[in-house]
C-alpha atoms as a PDB file:
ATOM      1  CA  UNK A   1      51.193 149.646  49.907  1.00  0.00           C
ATOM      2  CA  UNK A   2      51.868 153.318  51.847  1.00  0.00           C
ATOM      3  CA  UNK A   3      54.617 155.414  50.127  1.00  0.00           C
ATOM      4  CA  UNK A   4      56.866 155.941  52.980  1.00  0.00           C
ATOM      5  CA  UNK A   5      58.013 159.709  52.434  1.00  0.00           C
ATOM      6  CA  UNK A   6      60.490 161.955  54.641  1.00  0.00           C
ATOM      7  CA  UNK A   7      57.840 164.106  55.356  1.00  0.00           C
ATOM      8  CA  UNK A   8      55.625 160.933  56.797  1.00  0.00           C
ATOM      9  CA  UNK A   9      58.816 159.818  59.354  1.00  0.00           C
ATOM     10  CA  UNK A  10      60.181 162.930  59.977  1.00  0.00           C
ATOM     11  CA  UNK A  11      59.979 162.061  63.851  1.00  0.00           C
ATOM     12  CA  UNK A  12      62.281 158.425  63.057  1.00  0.00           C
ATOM     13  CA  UNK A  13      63.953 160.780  60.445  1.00  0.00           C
ATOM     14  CA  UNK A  14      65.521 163.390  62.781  1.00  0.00           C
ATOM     15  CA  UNK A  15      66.276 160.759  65.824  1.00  0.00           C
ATOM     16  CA  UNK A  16      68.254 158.839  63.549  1.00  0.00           C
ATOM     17  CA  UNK A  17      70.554 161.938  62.521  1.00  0.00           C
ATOM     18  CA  UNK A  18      70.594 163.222  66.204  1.00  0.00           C
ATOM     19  CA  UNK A  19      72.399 160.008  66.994  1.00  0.00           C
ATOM     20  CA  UNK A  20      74.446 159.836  64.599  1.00  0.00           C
ATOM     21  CA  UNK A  21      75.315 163.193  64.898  1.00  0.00           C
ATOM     22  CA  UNK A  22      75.903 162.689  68.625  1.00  0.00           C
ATOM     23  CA  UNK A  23      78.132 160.033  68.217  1.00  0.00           C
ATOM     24  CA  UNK A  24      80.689 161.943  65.395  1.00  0.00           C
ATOM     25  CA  UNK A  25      80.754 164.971  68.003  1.00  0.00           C
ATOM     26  CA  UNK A  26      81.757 162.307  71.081  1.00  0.00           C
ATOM     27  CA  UNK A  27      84.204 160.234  68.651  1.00  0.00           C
ATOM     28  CA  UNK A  28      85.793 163.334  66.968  1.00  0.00           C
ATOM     29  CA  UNK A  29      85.591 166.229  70.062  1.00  0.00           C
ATOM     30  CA  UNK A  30      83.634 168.341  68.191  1.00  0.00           C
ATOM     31  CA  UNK A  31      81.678 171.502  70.569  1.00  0.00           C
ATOM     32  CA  UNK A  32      78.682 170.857  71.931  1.00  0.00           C
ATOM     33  CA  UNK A  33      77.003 173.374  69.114  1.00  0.00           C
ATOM     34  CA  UNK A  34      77.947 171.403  66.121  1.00  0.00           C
ATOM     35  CA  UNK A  35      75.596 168.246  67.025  1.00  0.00           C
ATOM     36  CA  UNK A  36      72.391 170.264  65.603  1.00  0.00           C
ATOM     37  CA  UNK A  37      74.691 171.624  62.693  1.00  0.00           C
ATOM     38  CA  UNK A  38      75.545 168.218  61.973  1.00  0.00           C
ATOM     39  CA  UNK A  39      72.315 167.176  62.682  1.00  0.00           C
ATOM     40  CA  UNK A  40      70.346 169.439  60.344  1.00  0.00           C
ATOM     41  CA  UNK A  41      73.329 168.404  57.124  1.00  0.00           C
ATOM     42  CA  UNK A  42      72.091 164.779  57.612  1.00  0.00           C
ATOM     43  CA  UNK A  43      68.150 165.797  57.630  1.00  0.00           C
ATOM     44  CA  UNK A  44      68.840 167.728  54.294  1.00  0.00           C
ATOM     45  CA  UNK A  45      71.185 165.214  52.820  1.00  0.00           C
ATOM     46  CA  UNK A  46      67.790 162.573  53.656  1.00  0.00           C
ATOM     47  CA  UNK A  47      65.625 164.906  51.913  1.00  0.00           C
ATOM     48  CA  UNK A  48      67.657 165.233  48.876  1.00  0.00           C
ATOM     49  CA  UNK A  49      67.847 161.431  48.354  1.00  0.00           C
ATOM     50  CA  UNK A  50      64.168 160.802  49.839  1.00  0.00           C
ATOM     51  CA  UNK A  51      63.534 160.255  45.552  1.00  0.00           C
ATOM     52  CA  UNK A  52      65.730 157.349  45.514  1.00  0.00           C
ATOM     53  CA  UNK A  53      63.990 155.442  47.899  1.00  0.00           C
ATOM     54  CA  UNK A  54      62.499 152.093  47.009  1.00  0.00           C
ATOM     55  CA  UNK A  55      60.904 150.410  50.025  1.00  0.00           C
ATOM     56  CA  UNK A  56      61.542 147.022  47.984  1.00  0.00           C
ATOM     57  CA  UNK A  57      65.217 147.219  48.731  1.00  0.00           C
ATOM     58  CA  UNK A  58      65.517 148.698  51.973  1.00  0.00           C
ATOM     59  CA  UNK A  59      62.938 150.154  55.093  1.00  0.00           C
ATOM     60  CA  UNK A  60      62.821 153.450  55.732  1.00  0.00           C
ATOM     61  CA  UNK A  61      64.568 153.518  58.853  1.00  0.00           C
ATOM     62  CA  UNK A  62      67.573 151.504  57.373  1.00  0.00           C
ATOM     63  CA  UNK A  63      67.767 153.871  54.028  1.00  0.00           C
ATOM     64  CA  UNK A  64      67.841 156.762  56.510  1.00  0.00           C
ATOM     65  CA  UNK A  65      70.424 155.544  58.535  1.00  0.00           C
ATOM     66  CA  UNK A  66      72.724 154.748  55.530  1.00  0.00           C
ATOM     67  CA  UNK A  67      72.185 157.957  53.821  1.00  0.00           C
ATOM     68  CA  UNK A  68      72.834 160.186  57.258  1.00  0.00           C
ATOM     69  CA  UNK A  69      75.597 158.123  57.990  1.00  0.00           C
ATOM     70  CA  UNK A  70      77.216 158.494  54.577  1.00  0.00           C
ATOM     71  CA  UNK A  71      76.834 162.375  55.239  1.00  0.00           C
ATOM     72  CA  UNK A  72      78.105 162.561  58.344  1.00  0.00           C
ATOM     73  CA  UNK A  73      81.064 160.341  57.151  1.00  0.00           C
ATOM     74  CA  UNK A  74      81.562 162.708  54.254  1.00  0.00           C
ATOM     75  CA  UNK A  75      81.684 165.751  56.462  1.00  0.00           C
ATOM     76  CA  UNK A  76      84.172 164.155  58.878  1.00  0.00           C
ATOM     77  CA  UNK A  77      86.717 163.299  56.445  1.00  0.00           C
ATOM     78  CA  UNK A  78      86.386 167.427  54.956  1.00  0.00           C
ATOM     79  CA  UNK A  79      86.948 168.111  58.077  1.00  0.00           C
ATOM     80  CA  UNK A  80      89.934 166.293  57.996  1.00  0.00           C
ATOM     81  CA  UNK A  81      91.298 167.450  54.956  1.00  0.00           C
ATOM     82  CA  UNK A  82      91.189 170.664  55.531  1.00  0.00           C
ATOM     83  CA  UNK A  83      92.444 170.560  58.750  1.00  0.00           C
ATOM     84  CA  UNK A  84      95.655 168.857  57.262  1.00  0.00           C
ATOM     85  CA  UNK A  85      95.886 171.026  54.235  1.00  0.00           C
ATOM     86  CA  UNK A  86      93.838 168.992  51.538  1.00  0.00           C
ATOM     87  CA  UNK A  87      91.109 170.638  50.053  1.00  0.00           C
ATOM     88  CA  UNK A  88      92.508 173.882  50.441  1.00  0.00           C
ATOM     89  CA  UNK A  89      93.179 176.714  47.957  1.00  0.00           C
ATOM     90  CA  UNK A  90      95.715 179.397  49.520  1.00  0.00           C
ATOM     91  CA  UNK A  91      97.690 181.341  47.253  1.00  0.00           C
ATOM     92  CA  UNK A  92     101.126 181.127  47.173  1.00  0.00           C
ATOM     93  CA  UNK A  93     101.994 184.290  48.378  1.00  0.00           C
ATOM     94  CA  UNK A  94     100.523 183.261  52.030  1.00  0.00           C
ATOM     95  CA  UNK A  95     103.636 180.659  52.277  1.00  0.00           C
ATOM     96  CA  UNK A  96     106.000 181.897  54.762  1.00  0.00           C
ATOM     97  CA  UNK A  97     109.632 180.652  53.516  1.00  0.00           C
ATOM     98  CA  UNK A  98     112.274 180.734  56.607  1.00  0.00           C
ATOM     99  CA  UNK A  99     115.875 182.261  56.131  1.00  0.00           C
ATOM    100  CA  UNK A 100     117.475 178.785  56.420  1.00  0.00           C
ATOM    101  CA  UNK A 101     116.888 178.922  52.553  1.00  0.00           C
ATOM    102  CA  UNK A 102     119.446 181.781  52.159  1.00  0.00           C
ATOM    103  CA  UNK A 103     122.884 180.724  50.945  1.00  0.00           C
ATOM    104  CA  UNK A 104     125.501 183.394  50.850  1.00  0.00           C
ATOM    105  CA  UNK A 105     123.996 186.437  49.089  1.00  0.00           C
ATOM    106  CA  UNK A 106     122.365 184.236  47.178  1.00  0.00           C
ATOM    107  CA  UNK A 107     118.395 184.753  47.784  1.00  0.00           C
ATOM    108  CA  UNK A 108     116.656 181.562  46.907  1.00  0.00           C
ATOM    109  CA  UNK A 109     113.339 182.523  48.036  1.00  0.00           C
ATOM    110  CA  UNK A 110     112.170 183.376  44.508  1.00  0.00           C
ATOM    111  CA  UNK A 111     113.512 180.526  42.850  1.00  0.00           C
ATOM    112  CA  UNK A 112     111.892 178.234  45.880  1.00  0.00           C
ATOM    113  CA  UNK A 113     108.780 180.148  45.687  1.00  0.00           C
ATOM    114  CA  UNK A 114     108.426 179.232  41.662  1.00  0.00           C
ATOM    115  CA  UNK A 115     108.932 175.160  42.258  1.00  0.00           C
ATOM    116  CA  UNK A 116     106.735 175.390  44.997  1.00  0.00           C
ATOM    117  CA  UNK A 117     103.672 176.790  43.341  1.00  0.00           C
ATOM    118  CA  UNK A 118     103.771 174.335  40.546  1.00  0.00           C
ATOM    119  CA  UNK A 119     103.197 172.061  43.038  1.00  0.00           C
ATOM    120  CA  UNK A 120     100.152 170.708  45.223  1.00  0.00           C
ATOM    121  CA  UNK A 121      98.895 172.303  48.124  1.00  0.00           C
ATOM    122  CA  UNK A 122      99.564 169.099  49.463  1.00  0.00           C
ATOM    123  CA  UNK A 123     103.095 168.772  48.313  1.00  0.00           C
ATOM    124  CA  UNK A 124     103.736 172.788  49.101  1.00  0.00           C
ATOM    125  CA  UNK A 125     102.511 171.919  53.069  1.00  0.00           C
ATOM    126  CA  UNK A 126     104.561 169.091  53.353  1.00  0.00           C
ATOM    127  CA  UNK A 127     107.977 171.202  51.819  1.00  0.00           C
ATOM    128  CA  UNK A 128     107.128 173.782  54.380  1.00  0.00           C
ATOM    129  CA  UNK A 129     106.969 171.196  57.486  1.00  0.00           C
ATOM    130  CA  UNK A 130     110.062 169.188  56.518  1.00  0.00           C
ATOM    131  CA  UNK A 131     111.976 172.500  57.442  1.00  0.00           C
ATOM    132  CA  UNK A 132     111.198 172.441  60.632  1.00  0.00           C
ATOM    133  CA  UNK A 133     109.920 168.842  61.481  1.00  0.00           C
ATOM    134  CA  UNK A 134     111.152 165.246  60.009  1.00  0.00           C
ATOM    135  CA  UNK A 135     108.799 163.035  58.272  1.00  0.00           C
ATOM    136  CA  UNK A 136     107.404 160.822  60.366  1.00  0.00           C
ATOM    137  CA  UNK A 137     106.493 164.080  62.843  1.00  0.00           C
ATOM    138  CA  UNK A 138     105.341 165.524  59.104  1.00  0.00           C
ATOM    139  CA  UNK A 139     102.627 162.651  58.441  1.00  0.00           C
ATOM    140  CA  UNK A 140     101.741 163.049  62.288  1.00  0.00           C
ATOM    141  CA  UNK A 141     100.947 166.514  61.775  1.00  0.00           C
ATOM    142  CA  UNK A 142      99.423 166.497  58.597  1.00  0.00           C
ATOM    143  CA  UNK A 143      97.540 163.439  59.291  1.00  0.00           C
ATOM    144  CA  UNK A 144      98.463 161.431  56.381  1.00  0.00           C
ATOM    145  CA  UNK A 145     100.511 157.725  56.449  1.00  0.00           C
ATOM    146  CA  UNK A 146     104.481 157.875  56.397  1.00  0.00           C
ATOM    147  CA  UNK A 147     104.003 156.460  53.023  1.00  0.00           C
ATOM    148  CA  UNK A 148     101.884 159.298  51.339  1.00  0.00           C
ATOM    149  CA  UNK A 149     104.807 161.960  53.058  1.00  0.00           C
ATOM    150  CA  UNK A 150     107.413 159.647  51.460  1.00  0.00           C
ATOM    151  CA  UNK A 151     106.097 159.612  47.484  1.00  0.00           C
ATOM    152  CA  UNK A 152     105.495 164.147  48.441  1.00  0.00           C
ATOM    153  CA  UNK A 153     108.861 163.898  49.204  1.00  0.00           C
ATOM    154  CA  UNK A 154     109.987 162.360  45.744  1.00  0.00           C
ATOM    155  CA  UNK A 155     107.910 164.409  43.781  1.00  0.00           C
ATOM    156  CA  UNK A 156     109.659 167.430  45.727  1.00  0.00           C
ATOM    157  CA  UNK A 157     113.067 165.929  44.796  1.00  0.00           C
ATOM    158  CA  UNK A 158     111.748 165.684  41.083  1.00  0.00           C
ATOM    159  CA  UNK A 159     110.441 169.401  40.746  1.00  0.00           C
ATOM    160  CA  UNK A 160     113.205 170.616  42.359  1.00  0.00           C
ATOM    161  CA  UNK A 161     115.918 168.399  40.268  1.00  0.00           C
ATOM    162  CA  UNK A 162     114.049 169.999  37.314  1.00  0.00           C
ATOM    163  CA  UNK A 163     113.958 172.993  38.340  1.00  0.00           C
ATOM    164  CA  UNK A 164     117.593 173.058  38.389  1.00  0.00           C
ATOM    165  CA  UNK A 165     118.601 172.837  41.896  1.00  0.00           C
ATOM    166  CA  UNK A 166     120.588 169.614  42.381  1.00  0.00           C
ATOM    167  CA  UNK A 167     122.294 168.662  45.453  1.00  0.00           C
ATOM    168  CA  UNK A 168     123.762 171.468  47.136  1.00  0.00           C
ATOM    169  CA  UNK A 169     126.592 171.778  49.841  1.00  0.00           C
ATOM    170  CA  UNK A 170     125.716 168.112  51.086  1.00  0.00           C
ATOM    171  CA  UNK A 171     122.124 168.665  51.399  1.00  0.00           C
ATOM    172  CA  UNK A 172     119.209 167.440  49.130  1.00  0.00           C
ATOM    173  CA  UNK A 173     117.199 169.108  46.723  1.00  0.00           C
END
């Protein structure tokens, strides 16, 4: 019985992940220049599992093509995230509050500011585009379901109730 090794079918190997790779920069839009990125993440994703490999359960070719897939799936959806906020670590001071949050000489940017980063990133993006946008243009733009906007939207209701604002000149907290 050969050992099949990722060295031995590097030629299958890398023809498999250009594919694959071709196909996630058609699907998703991605430049031109990413395909050999994208490309080269599979091939070293195949060589880090190459160990795993047992020819008894799978060929080569279709171990290969799981594994690159899997990768290239996994890199899509980071994509994703961060493009929509997830995954992301900005500080709080970054956050740009507008002046619709001023009430009389009241400033309630600081107060705002303090619910807001005991919150998720998440949670904190979707706050900041319900000012501007409703929630079904929210989930749009952040790429999540109406749902997921809808329970972020509760949880803003709860810090905020507990932070002490409550519902104020007609509006919600």
């Amino acid at each position: 019985m050969v050992e099949v090794s990722f060295e031995q079918s590097y030629a299958i190997s890398s023809r498999i992940a250009a594919v694959h790779a071709a196909n996630v920069v058609a699907r998703h839009g991605l430049p031109h220049h990413d395909r050999e990125d994208l490309s080269q993440e599979a091939l070293l994703e195949l060589w880090r599992k190459e160990p795993v490999f047992d020819e008894r359960r799978a060929g080569w070719r279709t171990f290969a093509d799981r594994v690159v897939a899997n990768r290239l799936a996994s890199l899509v959806r980071h994509m994703h995230s961060c493009r929509s906020g997830h995954g992301k670590e900005d500080p709080i001071e970054g956050l740009e509050i507008p002046d619709v949050l001023r009430y009389g000489d009241v400033d309630l940017r600081t107060d705002v500011k303090k619910v807001l980063a005991g919150l998720s990133l998440f949670d904190r993006n979707v706050a900041l585009s319900l000012i501007d946008h409703s929630p079904i243009e929210t989930s749009r733009r952040l790429r999540v379901s109406r749902a997921t906007v809808y329970r972020a939207i509760d949880r803003l209701r709860t810090a905020f109730v507990d932070a002490g604002f409550s519902r104020w000149r007609g509006g919600r907290a």
